[in-house]
Protein backbone atom coordinates (compact mmCIF):
# COMPACT_ATOMS: atom_id res chain seq x y z
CA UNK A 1 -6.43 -31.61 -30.80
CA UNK A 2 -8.92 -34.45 -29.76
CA UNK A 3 -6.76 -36.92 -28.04
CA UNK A 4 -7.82 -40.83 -27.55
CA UNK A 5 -6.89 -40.99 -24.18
CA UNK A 6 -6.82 -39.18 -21.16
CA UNK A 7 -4.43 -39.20 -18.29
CA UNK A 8 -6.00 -38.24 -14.82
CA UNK A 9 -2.40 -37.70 -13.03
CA UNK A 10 -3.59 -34.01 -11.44
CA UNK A 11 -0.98 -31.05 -12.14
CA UNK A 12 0.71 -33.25 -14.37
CA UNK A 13 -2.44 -32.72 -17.12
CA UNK A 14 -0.55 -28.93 -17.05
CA UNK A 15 2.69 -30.56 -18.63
CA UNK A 16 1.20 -32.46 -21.24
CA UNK A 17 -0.34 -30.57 -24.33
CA UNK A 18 -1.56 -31.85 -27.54
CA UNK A 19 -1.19 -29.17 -30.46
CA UNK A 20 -2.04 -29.70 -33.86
CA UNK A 21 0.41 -32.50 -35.25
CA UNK A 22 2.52 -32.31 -32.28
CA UNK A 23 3.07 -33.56 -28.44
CA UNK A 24 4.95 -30.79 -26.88
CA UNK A 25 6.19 -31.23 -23.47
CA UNK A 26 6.07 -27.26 -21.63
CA UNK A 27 8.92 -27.55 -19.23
CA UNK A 28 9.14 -26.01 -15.75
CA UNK A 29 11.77 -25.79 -13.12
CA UNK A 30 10.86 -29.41 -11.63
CA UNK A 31 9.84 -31.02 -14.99
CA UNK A 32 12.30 -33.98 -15.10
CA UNK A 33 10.93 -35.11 -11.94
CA UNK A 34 7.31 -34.86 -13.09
CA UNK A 35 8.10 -36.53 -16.95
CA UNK A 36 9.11 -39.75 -15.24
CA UNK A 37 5.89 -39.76 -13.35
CA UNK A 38 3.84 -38.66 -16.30
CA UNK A 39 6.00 -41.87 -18.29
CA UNK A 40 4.72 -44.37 -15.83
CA UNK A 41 1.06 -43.00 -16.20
CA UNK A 42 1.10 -43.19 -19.43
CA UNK A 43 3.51 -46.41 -20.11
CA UNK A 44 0.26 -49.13 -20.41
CA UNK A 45 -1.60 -46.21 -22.92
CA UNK A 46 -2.57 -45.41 -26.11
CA UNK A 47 -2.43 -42.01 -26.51
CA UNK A 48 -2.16 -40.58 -29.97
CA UNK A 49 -4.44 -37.34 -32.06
CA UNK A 50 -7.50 -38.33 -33.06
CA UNK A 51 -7.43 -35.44 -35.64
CA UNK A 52 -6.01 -36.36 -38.36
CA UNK A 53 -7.80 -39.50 -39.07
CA UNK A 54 -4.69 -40.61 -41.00
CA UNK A 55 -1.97 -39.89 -38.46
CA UNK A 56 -1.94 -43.56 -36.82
CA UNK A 57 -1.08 -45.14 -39.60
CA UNK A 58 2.56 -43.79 -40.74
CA UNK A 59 3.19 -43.10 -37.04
CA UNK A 60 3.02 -47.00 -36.29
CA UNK A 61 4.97 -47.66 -39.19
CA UNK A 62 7.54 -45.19 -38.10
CA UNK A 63 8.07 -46.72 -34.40
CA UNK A 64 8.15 -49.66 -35.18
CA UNK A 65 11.04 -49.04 -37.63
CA UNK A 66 12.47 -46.77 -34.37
CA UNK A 67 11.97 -50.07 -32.78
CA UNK A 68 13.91 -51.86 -34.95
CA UNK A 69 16.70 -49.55 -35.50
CA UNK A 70 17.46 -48.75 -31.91
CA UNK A 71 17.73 -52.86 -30.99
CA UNK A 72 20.23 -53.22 -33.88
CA UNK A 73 22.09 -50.62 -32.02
CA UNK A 74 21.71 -51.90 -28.80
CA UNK A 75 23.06 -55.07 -30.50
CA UNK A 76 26.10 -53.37 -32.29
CA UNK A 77 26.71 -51.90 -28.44
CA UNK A 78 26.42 -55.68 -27.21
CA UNK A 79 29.37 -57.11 -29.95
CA UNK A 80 31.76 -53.91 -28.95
CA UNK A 81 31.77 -54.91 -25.73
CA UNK A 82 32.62 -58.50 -26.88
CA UNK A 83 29.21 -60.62 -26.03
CA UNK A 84 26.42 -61.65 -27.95
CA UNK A 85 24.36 -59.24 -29.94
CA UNK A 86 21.71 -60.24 -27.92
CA UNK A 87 22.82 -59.78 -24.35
CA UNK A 88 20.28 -56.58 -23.96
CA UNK A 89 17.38 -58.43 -25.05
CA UNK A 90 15.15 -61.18 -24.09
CA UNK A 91 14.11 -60.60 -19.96
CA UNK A 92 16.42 -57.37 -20.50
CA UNK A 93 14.72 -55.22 -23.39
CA UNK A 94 13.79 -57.72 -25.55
CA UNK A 95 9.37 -56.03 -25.18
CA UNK A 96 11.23 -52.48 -24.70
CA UNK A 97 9.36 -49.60 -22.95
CA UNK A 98 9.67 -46.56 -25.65
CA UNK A 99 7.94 -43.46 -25.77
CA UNK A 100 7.78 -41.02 -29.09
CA UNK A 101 7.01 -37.38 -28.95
CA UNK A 102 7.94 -33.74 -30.80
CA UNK A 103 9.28 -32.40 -28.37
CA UNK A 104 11.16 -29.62 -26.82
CA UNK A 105 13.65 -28.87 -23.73
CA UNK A 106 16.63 -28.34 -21.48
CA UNK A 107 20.42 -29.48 -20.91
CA UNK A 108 19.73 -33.02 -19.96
CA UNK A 109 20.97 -36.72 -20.38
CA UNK A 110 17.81 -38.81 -21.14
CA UNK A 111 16.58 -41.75 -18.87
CA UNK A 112 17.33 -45.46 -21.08
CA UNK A 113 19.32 -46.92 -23.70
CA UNK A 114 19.54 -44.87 -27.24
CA UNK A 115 17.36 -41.63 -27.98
CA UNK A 116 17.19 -41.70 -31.88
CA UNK A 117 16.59 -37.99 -33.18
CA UNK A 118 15.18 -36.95 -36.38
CA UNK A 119 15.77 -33.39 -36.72
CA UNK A 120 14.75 -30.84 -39.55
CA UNK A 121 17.40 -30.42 -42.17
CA UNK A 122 19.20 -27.33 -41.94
CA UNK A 123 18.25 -25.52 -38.86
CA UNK A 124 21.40 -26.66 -36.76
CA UNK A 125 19.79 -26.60 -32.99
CA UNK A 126 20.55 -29.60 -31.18
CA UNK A 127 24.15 -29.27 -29.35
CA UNK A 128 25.57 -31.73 -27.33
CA UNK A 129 28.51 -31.41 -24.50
CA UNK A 130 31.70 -33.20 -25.29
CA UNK A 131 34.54 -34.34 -23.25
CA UNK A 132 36.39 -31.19 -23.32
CA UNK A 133 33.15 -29.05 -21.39
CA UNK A 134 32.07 -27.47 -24.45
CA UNK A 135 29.01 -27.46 -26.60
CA UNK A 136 28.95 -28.20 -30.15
CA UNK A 137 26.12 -28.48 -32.80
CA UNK A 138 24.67 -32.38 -33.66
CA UNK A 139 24.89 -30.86 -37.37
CA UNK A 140 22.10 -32.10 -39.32
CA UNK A 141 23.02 -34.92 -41.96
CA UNK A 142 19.95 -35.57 -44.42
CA UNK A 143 18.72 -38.94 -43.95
CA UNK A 144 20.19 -39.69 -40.65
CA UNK A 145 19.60 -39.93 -37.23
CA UNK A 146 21.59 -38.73 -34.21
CA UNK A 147 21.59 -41.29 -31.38
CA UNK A 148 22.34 -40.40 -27.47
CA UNK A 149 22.99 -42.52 -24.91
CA UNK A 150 21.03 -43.03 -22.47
CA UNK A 151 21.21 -43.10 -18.08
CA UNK A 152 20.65 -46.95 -17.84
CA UNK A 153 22.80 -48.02 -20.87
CA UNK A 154 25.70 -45.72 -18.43
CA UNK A 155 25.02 -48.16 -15.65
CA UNK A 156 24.80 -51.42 -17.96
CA UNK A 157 27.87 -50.62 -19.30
CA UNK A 158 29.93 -49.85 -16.07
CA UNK A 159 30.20 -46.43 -17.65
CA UNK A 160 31.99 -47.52 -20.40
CA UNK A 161 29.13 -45.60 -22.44
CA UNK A 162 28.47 -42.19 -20.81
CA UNK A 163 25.23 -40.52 -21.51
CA UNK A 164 24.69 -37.62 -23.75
CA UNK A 165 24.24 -34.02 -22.04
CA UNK A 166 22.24 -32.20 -24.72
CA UNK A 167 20.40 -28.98 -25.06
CA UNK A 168 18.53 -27.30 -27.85
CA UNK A 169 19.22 -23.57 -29.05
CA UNK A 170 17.40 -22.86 -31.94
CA UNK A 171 19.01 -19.58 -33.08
CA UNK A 172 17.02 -19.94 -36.80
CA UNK A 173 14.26 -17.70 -37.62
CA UNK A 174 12.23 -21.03 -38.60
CA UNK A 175 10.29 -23.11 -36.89
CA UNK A 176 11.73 -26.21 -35.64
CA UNK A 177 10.34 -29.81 -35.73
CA UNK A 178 11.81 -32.98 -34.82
CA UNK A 179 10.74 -36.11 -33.62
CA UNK A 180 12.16 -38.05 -30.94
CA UNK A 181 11.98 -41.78 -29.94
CA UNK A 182 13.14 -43.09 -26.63
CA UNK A 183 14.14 -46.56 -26.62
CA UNK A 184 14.17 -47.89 -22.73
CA UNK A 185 14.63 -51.27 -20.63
CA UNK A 186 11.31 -53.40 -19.55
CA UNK A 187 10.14 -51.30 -16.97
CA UNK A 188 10.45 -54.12 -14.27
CA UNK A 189 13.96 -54.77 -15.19
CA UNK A 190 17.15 -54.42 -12.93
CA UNK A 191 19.50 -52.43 -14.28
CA UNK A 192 23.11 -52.96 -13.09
CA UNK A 193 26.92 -53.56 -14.59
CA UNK A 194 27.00 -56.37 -16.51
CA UNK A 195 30.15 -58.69 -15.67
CA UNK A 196 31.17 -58.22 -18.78
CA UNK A 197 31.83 -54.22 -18.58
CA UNK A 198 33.05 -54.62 -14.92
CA UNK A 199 35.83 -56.88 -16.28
CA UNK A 200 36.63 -54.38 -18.39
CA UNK A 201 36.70 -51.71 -15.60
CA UNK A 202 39.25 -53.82 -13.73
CA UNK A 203 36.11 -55.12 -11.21
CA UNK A 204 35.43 -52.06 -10.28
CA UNK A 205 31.42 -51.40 -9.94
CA UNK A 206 30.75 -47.70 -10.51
CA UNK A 207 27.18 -47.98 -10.58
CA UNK A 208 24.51 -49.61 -8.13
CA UNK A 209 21.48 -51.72 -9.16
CA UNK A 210 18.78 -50.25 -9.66
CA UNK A 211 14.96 -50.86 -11.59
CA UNK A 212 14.25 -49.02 -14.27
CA UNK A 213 10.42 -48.13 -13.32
CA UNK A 214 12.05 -46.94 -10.05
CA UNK A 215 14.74 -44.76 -11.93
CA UNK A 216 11.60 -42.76 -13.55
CA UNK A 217 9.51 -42.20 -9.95
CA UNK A 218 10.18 -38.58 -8.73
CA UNK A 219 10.40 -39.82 -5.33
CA UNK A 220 13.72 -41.62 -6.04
CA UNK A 221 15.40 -38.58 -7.38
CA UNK A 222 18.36 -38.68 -4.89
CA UNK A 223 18.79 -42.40 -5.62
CA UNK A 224 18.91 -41.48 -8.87
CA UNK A 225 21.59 -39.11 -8.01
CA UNK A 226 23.81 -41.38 -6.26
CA UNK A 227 23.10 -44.06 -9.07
CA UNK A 228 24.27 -41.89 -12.38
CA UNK A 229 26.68 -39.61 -10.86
């Protein structure tokens, strides 16, 4: 697929791979350490198929109502915690670094706020962990979207949101599509517990500060461990 930008990041060209009407990341053993590098290469691009000509147009109208949906999320987070329903905008998220893609992959908890996912109907793939250890399908409900939670919206919160540890088995004999967005902080911002959530932890600060552009560089991955365990 003829792509309208090009991203000169080495080895990392190996991970990224344009195929007909998708972006499919190929995942190898260190890949989560290489997709936040590839996400800061790419995070002042444009990079979308030049083949169809018509494919910009209903994917722009698509993330931006992503956009959209995922801030009135963030703000329905904001009043269950008891603030404004703008405390995670402005300085915060309110020009949000996002990324789209088809995509495929691993267990994993995803790096920002909420992941929306809109699977295929029918073909019942997507599991997610829950409290008890075990894994159980995301079923898929026509005309919804299934949100996860996200590594920074853990430390905003104080952990009183925990991130979703999802996988996908796709045990169907067709072929599945869906289409991710990934809504994230500003990439300069400093993420940390909000008074707010630490108030309701009884002061106690579970997670350190830390800046989101930081949080995605490989070389920080055992900050990043002692951040989100």
């Amino acid at each position: 697929m003829e792509s309208l930008c090009t991203i000169t990041a080495g080895d990392i060209l190996d991970i990224l791979v344009l195929v007909s009407f998708e972006i499919v990341f190929v995942f190898e053993s260190n890949i989560f350490q290489l997709l936040g590098f590839v996400l800061r290469e790419i995070s002042t691009k444009e990079c979308r198929p030049g083949n169809p000509v018509n494919f910009k147009s209903p994917m722009e109208e698509y993330i931006s109502l992503q956009r959209e949906l995922a801030r009135k999320i963030m703000q329905g987070i904001a009043l269950a915690l008891g603030v404004p329903p703008e405390t995670f905008e402005g300085e915060s998220a309110g020009n949000s670094f996002w990324v789209m893609g088809i995509i495929g992959y691993p267990a994993h908890t995803d790096y920002g706020l909420p992941t929306l996912v809109n699977q295929d109907d029918g073909i019942h793939a997507l599991q997610v962990k829950n409290r008890a250890g075990e894994w159980i399908c995301a079923v898929s409900i026509p005309g919804t979207f299934v949100c996860n939670i996200g590594d920074m919206l853990k430390v905003w919160s104080n952990g009183l949101y925990a991130p979703t540890l999802h996988r996908v088995v796709n045990n169907s004999p067709k072929y599945r599509v869906f289409v991710v967005f990934f809504y994230e902080p500003n990439f300069e911002t400093a993420v940390e517990p909000q008074d707010f959530c630490k108030e309701k932890t009884s002061g106690v600060v579970r997670y350190q500060r830390v800046v989101y552009g930081e949080h995605l560089d490989p070389r920080n991955e055992s900050q990043k461990n002692s951040i989100l365990i």
